[in-house]
C-alpha atoms as a PDB file:
ATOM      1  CA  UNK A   1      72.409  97.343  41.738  1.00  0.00           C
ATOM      2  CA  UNK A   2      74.834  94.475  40.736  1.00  0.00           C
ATOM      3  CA  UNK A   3      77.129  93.151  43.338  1.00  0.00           C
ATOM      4  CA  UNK A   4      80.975  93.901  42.670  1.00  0.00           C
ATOM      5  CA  UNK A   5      82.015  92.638  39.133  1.00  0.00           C
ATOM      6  CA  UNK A   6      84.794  89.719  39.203  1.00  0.00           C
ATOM      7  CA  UNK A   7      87.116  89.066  36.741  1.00  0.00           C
ATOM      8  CA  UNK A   8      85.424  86.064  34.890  1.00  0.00           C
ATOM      9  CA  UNK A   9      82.126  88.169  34.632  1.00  0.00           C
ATOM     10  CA  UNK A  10      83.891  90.714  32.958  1.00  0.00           C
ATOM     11  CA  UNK A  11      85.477  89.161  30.464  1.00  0.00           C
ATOM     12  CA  UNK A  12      81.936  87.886  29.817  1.00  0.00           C
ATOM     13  CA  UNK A  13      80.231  90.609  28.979  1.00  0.00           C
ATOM     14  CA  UNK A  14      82.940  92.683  27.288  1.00  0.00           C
ATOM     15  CA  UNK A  15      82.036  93.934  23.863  1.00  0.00           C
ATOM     16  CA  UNK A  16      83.837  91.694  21.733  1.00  0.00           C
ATOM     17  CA  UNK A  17      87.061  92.683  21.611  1.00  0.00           C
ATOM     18  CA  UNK A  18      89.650  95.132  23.256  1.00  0.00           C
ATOM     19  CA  UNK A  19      89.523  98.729  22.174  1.00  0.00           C
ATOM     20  CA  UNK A  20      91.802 100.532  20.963  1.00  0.00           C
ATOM     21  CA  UNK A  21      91.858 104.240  21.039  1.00  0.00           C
ATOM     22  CA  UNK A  22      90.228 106.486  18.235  1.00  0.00           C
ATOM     23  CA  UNK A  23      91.227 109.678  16.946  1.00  0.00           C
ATOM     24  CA  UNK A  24      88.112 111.159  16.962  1.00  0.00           C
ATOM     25  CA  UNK A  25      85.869 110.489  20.275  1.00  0.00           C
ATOM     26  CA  UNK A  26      82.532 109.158  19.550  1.00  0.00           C
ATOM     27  CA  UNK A  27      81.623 109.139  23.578  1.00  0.00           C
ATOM     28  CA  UNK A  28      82.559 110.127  26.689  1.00  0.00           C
ATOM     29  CA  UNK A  29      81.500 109.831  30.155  1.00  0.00           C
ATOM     30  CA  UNK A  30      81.895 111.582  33.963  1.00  0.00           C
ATOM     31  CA  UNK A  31      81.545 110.261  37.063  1.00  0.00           C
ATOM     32  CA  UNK A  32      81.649 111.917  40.834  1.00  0.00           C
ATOM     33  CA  UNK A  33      80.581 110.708  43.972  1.00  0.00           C
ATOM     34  CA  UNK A  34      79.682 112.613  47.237  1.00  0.00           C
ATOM     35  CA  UNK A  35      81.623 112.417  51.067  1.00  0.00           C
ATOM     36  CA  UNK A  36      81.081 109.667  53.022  1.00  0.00           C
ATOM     37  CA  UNK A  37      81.374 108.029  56.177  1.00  0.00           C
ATOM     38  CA  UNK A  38      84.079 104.975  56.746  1.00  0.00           C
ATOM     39  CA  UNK A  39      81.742 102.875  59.255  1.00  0.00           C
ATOM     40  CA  UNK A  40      83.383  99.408  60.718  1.00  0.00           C
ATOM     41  CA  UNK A  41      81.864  97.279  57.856  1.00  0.00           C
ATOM     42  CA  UNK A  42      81.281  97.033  54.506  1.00  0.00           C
ATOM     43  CA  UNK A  43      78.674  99.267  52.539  1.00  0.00           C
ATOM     44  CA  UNK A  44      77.919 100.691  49.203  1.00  0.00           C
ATOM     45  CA  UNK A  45      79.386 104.335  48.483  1.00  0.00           C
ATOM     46  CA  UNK A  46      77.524 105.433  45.785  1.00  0.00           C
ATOM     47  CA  UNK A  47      78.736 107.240  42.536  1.00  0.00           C
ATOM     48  CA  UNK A  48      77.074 108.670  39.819  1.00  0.00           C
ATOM     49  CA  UNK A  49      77.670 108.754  36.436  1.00  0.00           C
ATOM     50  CA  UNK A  50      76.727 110.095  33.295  1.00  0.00           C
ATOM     51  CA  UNK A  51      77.717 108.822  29.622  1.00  0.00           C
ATOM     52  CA  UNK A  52      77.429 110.929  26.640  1.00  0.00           C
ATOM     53  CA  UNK A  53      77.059 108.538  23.473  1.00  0.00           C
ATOM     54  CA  UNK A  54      77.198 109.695  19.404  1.00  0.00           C
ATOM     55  CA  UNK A  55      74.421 107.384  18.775  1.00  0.00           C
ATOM     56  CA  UNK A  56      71.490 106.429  21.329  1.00  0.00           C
ATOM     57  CA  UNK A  57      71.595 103.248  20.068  1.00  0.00           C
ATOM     58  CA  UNK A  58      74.910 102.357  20.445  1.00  0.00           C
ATOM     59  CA  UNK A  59      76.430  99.872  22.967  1.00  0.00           C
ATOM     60  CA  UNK A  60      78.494 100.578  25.409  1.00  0.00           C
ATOM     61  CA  UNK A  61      80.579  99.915  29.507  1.00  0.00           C
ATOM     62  CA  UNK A  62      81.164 101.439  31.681  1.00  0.00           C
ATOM     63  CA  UNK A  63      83.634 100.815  34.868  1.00  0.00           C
ATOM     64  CA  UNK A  64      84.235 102.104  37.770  1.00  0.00           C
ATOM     65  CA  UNK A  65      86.365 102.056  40.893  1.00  0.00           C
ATOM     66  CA  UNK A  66      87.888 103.528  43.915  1.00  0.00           C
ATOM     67  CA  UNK A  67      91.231 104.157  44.706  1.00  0.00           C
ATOM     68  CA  UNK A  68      92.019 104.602  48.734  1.00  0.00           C
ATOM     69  CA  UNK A  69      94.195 107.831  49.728  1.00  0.00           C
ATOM     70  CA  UNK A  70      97.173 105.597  50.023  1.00  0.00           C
ATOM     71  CA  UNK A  71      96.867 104.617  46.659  1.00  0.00           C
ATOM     72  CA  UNK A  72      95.429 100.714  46.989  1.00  0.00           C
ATOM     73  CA  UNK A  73      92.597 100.286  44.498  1.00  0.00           C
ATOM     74  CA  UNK A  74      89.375  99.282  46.236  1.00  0.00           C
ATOM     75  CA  UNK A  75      86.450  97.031  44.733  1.00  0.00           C
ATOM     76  CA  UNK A  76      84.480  98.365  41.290  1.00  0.00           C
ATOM     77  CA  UNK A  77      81.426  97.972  39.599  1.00  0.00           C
ATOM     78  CA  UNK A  78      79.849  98.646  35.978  1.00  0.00           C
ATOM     79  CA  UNK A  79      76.928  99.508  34.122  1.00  0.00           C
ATOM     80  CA  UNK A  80      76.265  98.408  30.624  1.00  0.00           C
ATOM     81  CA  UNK A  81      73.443  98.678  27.660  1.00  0.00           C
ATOM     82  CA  UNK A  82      73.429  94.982  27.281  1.00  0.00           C
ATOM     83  CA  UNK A  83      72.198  95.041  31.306  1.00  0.00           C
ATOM     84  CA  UNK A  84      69.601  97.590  30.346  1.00  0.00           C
ATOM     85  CA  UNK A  85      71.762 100.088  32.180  1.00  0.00           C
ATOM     86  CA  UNK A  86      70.540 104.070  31.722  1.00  0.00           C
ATOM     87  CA  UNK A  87      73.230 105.807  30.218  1.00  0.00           C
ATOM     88  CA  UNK A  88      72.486 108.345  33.612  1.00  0.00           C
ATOM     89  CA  UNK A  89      72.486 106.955  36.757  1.00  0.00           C
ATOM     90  CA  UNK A  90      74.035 105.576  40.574  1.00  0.00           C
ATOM     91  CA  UNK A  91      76.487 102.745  40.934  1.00  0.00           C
ATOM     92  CA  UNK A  92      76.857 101.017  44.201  1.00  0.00           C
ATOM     93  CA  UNK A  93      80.663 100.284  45.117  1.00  0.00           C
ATOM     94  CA  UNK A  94      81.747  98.337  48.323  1.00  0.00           C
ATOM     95  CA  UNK A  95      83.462 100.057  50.375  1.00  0.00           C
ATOM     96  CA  UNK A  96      84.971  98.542  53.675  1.00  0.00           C
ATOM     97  CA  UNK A  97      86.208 100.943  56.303  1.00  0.00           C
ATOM     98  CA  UNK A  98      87.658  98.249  58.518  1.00  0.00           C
ATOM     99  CA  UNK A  99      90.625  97.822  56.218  1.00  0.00           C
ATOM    100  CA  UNK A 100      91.597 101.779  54.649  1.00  0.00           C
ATOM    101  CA  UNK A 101      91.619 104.929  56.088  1.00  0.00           C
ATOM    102  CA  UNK A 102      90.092 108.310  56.236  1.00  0.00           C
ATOM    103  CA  UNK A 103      91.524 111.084  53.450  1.00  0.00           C
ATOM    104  CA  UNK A 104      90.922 111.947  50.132  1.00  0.00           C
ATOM    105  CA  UNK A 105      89.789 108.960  47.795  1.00  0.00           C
ATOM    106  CA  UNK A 106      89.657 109.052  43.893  1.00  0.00           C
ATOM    107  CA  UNK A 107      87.070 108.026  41.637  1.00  0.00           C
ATOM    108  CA  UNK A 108      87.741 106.312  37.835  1.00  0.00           C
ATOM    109  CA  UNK A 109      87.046 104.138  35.221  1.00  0.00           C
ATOM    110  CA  UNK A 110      87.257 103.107  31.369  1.00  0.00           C
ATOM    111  CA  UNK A 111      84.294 103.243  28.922  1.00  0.00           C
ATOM    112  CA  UNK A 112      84.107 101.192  26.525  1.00  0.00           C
ATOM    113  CA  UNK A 113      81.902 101.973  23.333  1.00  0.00           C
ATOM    114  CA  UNK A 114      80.856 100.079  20.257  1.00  0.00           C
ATOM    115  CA  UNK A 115      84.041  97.681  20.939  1.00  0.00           C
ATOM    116  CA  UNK A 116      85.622 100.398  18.679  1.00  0.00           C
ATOM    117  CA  UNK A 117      86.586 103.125  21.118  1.00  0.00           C
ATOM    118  CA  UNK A 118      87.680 103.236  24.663  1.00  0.00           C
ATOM    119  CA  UNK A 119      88.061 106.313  26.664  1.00  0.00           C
ATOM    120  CA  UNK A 120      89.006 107.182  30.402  1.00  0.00           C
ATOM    121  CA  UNK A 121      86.540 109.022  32.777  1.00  0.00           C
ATOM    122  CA  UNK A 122      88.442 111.660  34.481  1.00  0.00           C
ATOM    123  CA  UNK A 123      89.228 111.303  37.904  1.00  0.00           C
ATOM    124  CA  UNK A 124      87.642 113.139  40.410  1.00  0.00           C
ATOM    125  CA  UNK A 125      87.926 113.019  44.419  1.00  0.00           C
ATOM    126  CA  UNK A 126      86.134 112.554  47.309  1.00  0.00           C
ATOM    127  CA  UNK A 127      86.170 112.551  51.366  1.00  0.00           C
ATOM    128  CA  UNK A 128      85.443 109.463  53.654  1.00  0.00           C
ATOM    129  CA  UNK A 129      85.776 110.014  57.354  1.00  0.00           C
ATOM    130  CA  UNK A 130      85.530 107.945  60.601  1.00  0.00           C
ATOM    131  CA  UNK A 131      82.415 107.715  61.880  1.00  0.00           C
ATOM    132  CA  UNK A 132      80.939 110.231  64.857  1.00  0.00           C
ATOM    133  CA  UNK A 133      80.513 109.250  68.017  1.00  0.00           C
ATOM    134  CA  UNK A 134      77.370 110.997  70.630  1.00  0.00           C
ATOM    135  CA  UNK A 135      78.025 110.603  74.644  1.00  0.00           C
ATOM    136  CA  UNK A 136      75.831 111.083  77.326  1.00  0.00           C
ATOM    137  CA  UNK A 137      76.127 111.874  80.845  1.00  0.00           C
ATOM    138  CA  UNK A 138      73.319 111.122  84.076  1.00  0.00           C
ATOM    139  CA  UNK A 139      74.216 111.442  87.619  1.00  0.00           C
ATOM    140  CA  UNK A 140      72.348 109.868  90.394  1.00  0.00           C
ATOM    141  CA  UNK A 141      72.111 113.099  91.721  1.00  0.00           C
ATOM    142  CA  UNK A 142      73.380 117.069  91.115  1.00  0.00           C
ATOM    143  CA  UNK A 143      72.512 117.881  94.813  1.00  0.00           C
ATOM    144  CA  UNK A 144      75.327 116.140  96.885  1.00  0.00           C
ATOM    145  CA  UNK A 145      76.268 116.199 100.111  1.00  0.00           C
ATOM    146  CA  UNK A 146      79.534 117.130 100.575  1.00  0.00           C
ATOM    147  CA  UNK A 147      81.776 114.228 101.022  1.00  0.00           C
ATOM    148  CA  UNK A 148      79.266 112.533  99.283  1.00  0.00           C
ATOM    149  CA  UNK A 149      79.947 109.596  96.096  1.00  0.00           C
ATOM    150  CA  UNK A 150      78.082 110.542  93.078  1.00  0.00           C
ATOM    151  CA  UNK A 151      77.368 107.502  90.156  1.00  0.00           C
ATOM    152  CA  UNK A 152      77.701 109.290  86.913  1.00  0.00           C
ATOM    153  CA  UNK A 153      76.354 107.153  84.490  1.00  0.00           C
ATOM    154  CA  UNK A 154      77.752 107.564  80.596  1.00  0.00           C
ATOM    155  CA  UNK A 155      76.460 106.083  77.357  1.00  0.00           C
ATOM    156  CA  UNK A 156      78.150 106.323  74.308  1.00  0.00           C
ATOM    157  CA  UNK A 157      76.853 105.907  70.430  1.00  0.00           C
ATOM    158  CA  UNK A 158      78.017 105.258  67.565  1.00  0.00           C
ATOM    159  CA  UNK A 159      77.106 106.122  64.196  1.00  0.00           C
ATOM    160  CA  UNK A 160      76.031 103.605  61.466  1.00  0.00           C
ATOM    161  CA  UNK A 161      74.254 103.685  58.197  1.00  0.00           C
ATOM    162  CA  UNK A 162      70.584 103.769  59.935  1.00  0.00           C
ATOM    163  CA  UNK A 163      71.672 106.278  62.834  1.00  0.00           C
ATOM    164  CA  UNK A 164      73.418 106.165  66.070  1.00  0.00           C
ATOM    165  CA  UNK A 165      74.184 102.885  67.749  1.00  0.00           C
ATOM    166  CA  UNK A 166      75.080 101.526  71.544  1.00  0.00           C
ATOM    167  CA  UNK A 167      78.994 101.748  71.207  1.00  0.00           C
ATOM    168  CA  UNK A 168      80.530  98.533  73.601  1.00  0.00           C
ATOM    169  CA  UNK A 169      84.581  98.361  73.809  1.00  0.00           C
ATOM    170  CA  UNK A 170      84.606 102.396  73.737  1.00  0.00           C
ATOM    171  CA  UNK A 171      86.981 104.228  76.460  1.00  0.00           C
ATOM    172  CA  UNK A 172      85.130 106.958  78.535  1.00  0.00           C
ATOM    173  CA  UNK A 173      86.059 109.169  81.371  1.00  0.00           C
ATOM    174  CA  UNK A 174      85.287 112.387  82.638  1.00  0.00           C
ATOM    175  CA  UNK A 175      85.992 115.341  82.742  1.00  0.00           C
ATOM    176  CA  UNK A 176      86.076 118.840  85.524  1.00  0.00           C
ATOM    177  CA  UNK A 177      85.981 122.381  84.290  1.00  0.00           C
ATOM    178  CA  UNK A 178      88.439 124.606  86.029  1.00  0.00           C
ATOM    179  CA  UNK A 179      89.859 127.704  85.306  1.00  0.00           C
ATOM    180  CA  UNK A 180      92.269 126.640  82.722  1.00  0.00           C
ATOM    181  CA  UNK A 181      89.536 124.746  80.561  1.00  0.00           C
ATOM    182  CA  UNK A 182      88.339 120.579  80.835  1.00  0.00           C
ATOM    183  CA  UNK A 183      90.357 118.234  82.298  1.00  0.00           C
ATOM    184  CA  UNK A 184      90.352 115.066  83.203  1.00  0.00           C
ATOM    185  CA  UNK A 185      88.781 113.538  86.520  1.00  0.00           C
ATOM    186  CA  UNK A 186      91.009 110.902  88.126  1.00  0.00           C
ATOM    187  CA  UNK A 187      90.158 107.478  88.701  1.00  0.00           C
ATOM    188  CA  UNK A 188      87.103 107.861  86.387  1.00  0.00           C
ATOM    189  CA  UNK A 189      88.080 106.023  82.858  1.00  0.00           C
ATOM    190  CA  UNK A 190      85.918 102.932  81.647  1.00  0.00           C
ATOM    191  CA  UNK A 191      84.758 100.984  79.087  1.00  0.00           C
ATOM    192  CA  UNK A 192      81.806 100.737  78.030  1.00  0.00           C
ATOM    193  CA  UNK A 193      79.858  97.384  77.964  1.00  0.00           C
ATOM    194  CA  UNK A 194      77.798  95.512  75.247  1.00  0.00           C
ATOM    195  CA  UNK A 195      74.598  97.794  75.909  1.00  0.00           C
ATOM    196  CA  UNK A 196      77.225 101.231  75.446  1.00  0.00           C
ATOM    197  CA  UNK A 197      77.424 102.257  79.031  1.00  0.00           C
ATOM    198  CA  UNK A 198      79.468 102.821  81.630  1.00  0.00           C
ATOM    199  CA  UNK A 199      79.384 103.752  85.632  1.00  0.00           C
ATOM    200  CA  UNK A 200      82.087 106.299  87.288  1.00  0.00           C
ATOM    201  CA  UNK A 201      81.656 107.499  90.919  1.00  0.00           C
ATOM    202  CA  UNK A 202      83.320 110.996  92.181  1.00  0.00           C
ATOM    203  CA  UNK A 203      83.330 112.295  95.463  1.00  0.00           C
ATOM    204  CA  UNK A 204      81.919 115.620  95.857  1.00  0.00           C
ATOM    205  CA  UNK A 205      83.954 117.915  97.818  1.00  0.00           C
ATOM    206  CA  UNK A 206      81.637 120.876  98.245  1.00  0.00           C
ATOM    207  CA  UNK A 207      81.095 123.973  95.152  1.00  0.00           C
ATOM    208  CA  UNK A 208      79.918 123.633  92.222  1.00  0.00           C
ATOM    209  CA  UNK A 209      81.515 120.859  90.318  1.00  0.00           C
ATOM    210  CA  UNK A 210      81.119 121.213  86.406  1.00  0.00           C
ATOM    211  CA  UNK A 211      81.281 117.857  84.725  1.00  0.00           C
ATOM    212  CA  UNK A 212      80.963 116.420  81.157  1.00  0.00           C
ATOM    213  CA  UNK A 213      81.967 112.479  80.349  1.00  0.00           C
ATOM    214  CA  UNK A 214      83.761 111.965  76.988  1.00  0.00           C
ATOM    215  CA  UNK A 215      84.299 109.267  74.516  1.00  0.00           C
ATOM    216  CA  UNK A 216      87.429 109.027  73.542  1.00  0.00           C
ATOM    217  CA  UNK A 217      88.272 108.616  69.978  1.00  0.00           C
ATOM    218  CA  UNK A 218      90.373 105.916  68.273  1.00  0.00           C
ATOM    219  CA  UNK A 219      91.630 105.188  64.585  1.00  0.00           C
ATOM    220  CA  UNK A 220      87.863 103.706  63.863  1.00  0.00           C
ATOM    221  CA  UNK A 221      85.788 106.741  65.099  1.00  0.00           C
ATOM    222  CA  UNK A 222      85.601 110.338  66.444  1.00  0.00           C
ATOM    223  CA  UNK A 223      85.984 111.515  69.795  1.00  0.00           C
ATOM    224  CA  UNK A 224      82.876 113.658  71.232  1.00  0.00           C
ATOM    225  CA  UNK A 225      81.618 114.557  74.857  1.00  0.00           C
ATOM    226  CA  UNK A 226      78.286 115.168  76.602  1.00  0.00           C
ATOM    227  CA  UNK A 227      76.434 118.542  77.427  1.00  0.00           C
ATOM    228  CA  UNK A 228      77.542 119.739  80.938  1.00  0.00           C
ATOM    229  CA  UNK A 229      76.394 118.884  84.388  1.00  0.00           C
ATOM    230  CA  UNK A 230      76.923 120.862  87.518  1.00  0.00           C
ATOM    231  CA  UNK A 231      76.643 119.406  91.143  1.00  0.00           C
ATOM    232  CA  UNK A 232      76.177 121.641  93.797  1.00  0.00           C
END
């Protein structure tokens, strides 16, 4: 699929002449596009679209862009029967979650038929949210002495288009089941380094000690925590 259409293309390969709008519509088209994820870089959020044309031989454009959930318009792309387009298909847009946030985007665009007729796609909406994040948790031991300093050792991911990826820069800690639910171990928040891990030490103090290391979340990605360990 085409890269993002610039201005000067466009113009280019317009049919002709501005449209203005009939009376009678000769085509139409729809477009939707499913949730998606908002990773730290650039990638193509697809859409598909669908165009409904009077005559199968007809010529026609179609556009197509986003719209962020503040409002900014994002990048857009087209399709077109002088490309060879199908009047059915998927159009890759750019879509760079480094510079919007998460919410409710929009999808629309403009067809353009037989240089005669224009006609707007309806808009319809979709999600984009910040990417998960998967922790880990391995202690150098879950039989302690008492008194004894325990490494707990914590990874954390972080997920990109081809799966789950070491996460460096991330902020992990850990934290202690009591009786009023998790909280937070002192002295045990790190970062993790460029291979996505991390190295706390706790002191056992005798029981059973129910821990779980977390990642904490930030405007770029979610929050999530490891299964539970108990040292005894």
């Amino acid at each position: 699929m085409r890269t993002v259409l610039t201005s000067a293309v466009a113009a280019a390969v317009l049919l002709a002449c501005v449209p203005a709008a009939s009376a009678q519509q000769a085509a139409s088209a729809t477009a939707s596009a499913p949730p998606g994820v908002l990773y730290n870089a650039c990638v193509a959020h697809l859409a598909n679209y669908n165009v409904s044309l009077e005559s199968p031989s007809s010529n026609w454009y179609l556009s197509l862009g986003y719209t962020a959930p503040d409002g900014k318009p994002l990048e857009s792309n087209f399709a077109a029967s002088a490309f060879g387009d199908p009047t059915s298909g998927v159009m890759a847009i750019r879509v760079c979650g480094d510079t919007v946030d998460p919410g409710t985007f929009t999808l629309s665009g403009r067809l353009q038929y037989d240089a005669l007729y224009t006609s707007q796609v309806p808009p319809t909406t979709f999600t984009m949210r910040n990417p998960f994040t998967n922790t880990e948790i391995k202690p150098s031991t879950t039989n302690p002495g008492k008194g004894q300093k325990v490494a707990i050792k914590i990874k954390s991911r972080d997920e990109m288009p081809g799966g789950y990826e070491r996460k460096a820069g991330a902020t992990v800690l850990l934290q202690q089941k009591t009786e009023r639910g998790w909280s937070k171990v002192k002295g045990s928040k790190a970062e993790t380094n460029e291979k996505g891990k991390a190295k706390v030490k706790v002191r056992y103090t005798g029981g059973k000690l129910k821990l779980r290391a977390v990642t904490k979340g930030s405007a770029d990605w979610d929050r999530s925590h490891s299964r539970k360990v108990v040292l005894r």
